[in-house]
Every structure is written in C-alpha cells, then in structure tokens.
PDB file of N, CA and C in Angstrom:
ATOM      1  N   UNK A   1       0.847  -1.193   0.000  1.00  0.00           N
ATOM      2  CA  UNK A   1       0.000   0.000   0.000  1.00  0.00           C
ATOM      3  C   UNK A   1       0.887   1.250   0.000  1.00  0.00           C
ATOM      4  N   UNK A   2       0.638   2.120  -1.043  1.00  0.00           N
ATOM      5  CA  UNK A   2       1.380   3.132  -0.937  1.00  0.00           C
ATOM      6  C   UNK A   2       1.040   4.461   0.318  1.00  0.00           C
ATOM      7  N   UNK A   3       2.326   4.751   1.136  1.00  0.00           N
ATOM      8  CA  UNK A   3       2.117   5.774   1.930  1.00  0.00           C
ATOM      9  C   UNK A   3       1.322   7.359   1.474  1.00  0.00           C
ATOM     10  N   UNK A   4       0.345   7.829   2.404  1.00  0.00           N
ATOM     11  CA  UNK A   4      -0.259   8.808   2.041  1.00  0.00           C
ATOM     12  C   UNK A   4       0.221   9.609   2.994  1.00  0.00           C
ATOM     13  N   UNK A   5      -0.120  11.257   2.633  1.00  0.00           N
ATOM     14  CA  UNK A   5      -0.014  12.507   3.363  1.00  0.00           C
ATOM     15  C   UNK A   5      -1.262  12.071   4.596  1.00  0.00           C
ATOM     16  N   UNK A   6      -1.326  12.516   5.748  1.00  0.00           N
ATOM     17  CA  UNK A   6      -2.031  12.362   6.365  1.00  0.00           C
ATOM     18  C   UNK A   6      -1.901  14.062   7.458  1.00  0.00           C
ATOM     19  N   UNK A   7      -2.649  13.988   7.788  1.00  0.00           N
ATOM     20  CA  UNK A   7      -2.509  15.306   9.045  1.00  0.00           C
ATOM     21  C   UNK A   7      -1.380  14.977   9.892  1.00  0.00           C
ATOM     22  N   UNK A   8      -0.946  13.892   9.947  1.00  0.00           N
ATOM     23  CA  UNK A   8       0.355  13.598  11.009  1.00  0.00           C
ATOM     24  C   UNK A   8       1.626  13.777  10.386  1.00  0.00           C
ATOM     25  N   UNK A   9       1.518  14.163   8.697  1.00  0.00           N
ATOM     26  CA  UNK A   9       2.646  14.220   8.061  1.00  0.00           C
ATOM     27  C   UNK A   9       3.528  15.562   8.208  1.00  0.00           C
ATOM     28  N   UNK A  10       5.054  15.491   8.389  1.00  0.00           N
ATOM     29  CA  UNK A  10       5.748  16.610   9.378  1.00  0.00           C
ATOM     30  C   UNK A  10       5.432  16.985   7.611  1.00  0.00           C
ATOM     31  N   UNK A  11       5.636  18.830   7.596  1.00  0.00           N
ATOM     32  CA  UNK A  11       6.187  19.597   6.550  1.00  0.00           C
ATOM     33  C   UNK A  11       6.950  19.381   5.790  1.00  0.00           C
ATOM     34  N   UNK A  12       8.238  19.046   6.578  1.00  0.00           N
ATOM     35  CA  UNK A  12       9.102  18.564   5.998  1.00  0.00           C
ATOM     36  C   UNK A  12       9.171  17.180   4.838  1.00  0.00           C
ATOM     37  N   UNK A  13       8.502  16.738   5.032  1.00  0.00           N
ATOM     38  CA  UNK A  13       8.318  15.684   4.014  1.00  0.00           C
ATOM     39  C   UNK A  13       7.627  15.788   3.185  1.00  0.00           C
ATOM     40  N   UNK A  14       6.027  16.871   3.492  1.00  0.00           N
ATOM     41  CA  UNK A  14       5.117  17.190   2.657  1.00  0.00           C
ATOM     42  C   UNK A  14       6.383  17.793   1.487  1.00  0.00           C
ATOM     43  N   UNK A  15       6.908  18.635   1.824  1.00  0.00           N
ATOM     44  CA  UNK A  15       7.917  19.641   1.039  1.00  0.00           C
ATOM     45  C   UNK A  15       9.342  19.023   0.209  1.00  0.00           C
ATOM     46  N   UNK A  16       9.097  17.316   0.486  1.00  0.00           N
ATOM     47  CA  UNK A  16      10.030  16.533  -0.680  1.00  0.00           C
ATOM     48  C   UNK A  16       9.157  16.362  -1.849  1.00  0.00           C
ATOM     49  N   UNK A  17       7.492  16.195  -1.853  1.00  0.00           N
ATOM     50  CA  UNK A  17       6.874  15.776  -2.315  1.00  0.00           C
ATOM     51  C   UNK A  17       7.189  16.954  -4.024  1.00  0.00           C
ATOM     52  N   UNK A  18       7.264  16.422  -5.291  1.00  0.00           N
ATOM     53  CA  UNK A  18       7.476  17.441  -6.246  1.00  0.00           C
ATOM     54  C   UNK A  18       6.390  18.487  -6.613  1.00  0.00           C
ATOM     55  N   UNK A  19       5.998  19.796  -6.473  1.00  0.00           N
ATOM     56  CA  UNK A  19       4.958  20.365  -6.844  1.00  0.00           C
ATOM     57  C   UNK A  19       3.888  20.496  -5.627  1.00  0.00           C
ATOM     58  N   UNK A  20       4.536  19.844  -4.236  1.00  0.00           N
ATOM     59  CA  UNK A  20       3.735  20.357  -3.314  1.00  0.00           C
ATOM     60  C   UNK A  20       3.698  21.678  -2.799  1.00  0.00           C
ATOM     61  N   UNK A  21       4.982  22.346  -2.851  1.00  0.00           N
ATOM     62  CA  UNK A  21       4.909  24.047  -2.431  1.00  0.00           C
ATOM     63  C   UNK A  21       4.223  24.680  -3.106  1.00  0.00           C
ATOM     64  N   UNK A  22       3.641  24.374  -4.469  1.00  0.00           N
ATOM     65  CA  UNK A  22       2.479  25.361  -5.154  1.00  0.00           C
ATOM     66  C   UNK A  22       1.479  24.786  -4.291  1.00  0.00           C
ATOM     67  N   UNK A  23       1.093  23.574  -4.181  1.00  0.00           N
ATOM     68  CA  UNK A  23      -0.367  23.686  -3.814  1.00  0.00           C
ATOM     69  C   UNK A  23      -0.439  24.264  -2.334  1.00  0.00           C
ATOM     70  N   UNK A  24       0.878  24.009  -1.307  1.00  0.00           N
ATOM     71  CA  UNK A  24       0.360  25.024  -0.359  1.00  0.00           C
ATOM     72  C   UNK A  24       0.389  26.314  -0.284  1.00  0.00           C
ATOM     73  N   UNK A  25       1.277  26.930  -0.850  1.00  0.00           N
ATOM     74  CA  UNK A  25       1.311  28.141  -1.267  1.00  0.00           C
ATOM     75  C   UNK A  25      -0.125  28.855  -1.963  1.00  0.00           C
ATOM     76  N   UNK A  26      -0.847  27.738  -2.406  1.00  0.00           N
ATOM     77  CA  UNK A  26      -2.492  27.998  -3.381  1.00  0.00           C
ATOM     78  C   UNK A  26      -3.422  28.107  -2.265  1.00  0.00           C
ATOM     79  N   UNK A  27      -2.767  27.742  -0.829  1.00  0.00           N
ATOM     80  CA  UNK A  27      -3.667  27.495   0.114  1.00  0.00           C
ATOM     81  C   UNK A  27      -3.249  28.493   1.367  1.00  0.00           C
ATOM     82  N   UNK A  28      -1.994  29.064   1.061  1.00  0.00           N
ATOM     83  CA  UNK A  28      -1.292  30.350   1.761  1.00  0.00           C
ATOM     84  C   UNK A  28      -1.312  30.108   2.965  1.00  0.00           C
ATOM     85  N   UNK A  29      -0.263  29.046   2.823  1.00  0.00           N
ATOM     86  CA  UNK A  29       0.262  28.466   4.450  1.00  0.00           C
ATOM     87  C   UNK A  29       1.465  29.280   4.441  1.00  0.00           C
ATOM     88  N   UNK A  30       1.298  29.796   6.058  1.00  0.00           N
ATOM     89  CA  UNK A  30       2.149  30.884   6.150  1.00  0.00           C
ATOM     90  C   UNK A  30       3.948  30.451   6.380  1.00  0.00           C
ATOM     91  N   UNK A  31       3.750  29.220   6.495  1.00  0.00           N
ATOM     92  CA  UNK A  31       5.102  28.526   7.165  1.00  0.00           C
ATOM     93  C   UNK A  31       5.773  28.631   5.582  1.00  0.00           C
ATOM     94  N   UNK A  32       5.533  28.575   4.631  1.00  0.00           N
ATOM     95  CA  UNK A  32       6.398  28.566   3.388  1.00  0.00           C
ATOM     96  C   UNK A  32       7.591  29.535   3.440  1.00  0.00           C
ATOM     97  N   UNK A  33       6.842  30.820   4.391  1.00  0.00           N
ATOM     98  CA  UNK A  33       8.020  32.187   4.147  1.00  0.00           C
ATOM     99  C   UNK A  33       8.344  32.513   5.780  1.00  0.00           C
ATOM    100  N   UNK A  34       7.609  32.130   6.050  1.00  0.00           N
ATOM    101  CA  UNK A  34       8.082  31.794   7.956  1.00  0.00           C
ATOM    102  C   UNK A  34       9.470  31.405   8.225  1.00  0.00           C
ATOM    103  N   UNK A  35      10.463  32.353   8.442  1.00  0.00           N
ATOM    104  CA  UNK A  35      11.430  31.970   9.213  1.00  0.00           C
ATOM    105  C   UNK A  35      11.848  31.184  10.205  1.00  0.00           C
ATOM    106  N   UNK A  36      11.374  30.630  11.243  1.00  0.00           N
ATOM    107  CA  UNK A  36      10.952  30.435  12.099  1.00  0.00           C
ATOM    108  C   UNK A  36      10.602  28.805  11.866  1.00  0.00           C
ATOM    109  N   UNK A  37       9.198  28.514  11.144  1.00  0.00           N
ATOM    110  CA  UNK A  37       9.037  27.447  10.583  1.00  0.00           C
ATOM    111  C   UNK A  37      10.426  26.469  10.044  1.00  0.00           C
ATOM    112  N   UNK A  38      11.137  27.544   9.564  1.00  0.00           N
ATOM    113  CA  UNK A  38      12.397  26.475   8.641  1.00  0.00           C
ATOM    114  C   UNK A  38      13.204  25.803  10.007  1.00  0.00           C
ATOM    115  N   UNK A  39      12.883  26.167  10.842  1.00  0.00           N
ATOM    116  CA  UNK A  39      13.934  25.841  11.927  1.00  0.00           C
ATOM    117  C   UNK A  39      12.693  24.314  12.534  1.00  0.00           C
ATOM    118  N   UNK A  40      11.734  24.168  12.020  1.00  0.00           N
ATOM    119  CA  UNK A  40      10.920  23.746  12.949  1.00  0.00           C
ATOM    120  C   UNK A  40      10.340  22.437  11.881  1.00  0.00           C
ATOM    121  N   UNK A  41      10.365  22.524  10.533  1.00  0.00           N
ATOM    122  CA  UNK A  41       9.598  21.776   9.369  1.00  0.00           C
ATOM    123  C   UNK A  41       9.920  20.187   9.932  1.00  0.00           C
ATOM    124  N   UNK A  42      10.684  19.690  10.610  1.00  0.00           N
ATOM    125  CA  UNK A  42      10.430  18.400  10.405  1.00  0.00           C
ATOM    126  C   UNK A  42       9.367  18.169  12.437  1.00  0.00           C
ATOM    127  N   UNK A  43       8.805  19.229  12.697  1.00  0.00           N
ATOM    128  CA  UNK A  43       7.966  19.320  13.579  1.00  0.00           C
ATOM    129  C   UNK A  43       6.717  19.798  13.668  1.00  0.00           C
ATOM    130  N   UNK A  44       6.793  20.025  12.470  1.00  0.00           N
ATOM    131  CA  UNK A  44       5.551  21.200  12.639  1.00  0.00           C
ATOM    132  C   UNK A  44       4.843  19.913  11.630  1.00  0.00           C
ATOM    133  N   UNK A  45       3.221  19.673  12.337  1.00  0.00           N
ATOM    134  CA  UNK A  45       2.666  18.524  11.046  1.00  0.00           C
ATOM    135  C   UNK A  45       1.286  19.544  10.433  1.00  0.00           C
ATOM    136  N   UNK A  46       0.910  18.857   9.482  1.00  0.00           N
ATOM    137  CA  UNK A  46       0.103  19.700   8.824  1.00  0.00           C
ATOM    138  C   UNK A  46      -1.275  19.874   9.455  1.00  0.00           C
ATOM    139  N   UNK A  47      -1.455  18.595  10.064  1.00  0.00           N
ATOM    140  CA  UNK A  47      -2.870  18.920  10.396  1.00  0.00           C
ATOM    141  C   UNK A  47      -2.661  20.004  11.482  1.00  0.00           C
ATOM    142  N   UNK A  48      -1.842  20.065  12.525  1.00  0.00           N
ATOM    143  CA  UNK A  48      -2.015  21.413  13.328  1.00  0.00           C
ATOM    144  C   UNK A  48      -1.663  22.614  12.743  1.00  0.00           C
ATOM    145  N   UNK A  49      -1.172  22.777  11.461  1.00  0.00           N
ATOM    146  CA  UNK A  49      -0.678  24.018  10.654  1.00  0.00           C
ATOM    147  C   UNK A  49      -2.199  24.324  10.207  1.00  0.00           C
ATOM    148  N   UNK A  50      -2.983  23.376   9.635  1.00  0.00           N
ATOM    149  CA  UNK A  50      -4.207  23.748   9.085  1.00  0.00           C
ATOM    150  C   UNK A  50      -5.092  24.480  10.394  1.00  0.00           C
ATOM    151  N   UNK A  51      -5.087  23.739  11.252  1.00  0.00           N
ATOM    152  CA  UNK A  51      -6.144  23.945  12.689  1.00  0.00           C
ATOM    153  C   UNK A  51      -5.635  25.368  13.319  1.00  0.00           C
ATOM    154  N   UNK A  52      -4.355  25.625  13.164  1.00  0.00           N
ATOM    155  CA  UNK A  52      -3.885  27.249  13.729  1.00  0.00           C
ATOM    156  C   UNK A  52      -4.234  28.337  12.974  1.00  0.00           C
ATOM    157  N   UNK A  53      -4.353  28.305  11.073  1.00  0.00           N
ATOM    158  CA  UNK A  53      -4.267  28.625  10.137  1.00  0.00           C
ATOM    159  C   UNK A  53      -5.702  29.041   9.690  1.00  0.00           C
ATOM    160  N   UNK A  54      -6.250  27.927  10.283  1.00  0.00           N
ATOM    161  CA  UNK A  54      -7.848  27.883  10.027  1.00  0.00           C
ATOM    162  C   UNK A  54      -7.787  27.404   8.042  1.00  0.00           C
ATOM    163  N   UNK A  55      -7.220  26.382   7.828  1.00  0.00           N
ATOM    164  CA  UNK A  55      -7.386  26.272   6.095  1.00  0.00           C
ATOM    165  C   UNK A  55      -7.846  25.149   6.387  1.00  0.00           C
ATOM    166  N   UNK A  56      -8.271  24.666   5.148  1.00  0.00           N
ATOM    167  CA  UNK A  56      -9.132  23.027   5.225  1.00  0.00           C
ATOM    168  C   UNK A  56      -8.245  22.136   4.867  1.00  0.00           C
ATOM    169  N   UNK A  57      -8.232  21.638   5.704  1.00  0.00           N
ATOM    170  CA  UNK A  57      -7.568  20.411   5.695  1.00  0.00           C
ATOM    171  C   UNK A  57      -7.420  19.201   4.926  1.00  0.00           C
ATOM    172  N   UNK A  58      -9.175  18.553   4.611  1.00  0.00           N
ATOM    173  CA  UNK A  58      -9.625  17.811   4.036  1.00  0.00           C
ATOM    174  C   UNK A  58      -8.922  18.365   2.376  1.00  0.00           C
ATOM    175  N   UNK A  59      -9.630  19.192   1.891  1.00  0.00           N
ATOM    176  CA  UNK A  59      -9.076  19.564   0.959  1.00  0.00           C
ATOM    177  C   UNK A  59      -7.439  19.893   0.360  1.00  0.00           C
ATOM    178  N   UNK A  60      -6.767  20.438   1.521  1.00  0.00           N
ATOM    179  CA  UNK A  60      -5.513  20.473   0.806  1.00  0.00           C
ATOM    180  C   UNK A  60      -4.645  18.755   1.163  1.00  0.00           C
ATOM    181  N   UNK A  61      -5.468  18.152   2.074  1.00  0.00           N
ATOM    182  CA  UNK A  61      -4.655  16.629   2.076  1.00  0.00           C
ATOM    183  C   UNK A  61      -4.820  15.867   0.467  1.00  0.00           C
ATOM    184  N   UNK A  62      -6.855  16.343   0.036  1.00  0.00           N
ATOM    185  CA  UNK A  62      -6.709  15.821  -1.624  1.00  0.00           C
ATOM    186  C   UNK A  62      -5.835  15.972  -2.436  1.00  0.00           C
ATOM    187  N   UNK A  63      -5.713  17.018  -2.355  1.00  0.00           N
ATOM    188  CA  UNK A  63      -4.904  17.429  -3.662  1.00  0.00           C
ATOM    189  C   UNK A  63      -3.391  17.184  -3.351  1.00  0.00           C
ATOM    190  N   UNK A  64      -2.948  16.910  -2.197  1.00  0.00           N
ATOM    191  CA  UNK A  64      -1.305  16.620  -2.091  1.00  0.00           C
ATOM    192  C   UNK A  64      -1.285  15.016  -2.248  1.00  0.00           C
ATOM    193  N   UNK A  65      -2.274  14.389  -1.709  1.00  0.00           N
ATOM    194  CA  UNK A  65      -2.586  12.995  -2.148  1.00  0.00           C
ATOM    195  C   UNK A  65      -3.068  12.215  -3.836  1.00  0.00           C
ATOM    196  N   UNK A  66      -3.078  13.539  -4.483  1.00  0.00           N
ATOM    197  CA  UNK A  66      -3.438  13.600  -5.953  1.00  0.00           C
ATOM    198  C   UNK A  66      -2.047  13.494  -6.449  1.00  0.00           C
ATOM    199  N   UNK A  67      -1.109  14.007  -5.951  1.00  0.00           N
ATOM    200  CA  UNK A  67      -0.040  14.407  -6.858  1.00  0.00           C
ATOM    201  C   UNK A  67       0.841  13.283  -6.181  1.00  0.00           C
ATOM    202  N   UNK A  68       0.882  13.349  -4.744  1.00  0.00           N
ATOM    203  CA  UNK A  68       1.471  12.313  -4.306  1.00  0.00           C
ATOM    204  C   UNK A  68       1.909  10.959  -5.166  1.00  0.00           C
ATOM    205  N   UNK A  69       0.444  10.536  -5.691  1.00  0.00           N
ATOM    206  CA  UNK A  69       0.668   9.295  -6.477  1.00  0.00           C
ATOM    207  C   UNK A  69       1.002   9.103  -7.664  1.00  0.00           C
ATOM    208  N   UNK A  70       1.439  10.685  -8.435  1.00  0.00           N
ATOM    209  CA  UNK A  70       2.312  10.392  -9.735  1.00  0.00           C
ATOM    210  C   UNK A  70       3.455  10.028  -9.397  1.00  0.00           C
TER     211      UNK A  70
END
C-alpha cells in the first residue's frame, strides 16, 4: 500500500513531495516564508498548521494525495 499525506505528516516531508509548495502556497500556508518554521519543518505537522491557520484540511490533504501518487 502506498504511503499517504495524512494530518500527522511533518512539513518537511510534505515539502520533498514534487509540486507540493504550489499547492500550499495555493492554500497560503504561512510557514512557506516563515522563518521560524524552517527551523521547525520536520515538527511542525500539517494537520495542526491547518487547525492554527484555520485552512481546510480535508481539501488540501486531496490534492497533495493527488499528486502524491504520480
């Protein structure tokens, strides 16, 4: 079974994924230009980035799980 993005997935890994910084960037997660964040990406997981952020979750896990599997 291939591994999926899940809300438990650190940043940091979301951000190996190819073409994932557009889609969060489409979703204007602030950690992209966050200083701060860079010190923190393999801690910081998405689902609490979404829940602080207030962005949907459900939705930006689709679409990283869309691309994921090319």
């Amino acid at each position: 079974m291939e591994p999926k993005v899940s809300e438990d997935t650190s940043l940091a890994e979301i951000l190996k994924i190819p073409q994932a910084d557009k889609i969060l960037a489409k979703y204007n997660l602030p950690c992209l230009t966050c200083p701060f964040a860079k010190l923190e990406m393999e801690k910081l997981k998405i689902g609490d980035i979404c829940k602080m952020y207030k962005i949907n979750l459900k939705n930006l896990l689709k679409e990283l799980n869309k691309i994921y599997k090319k």
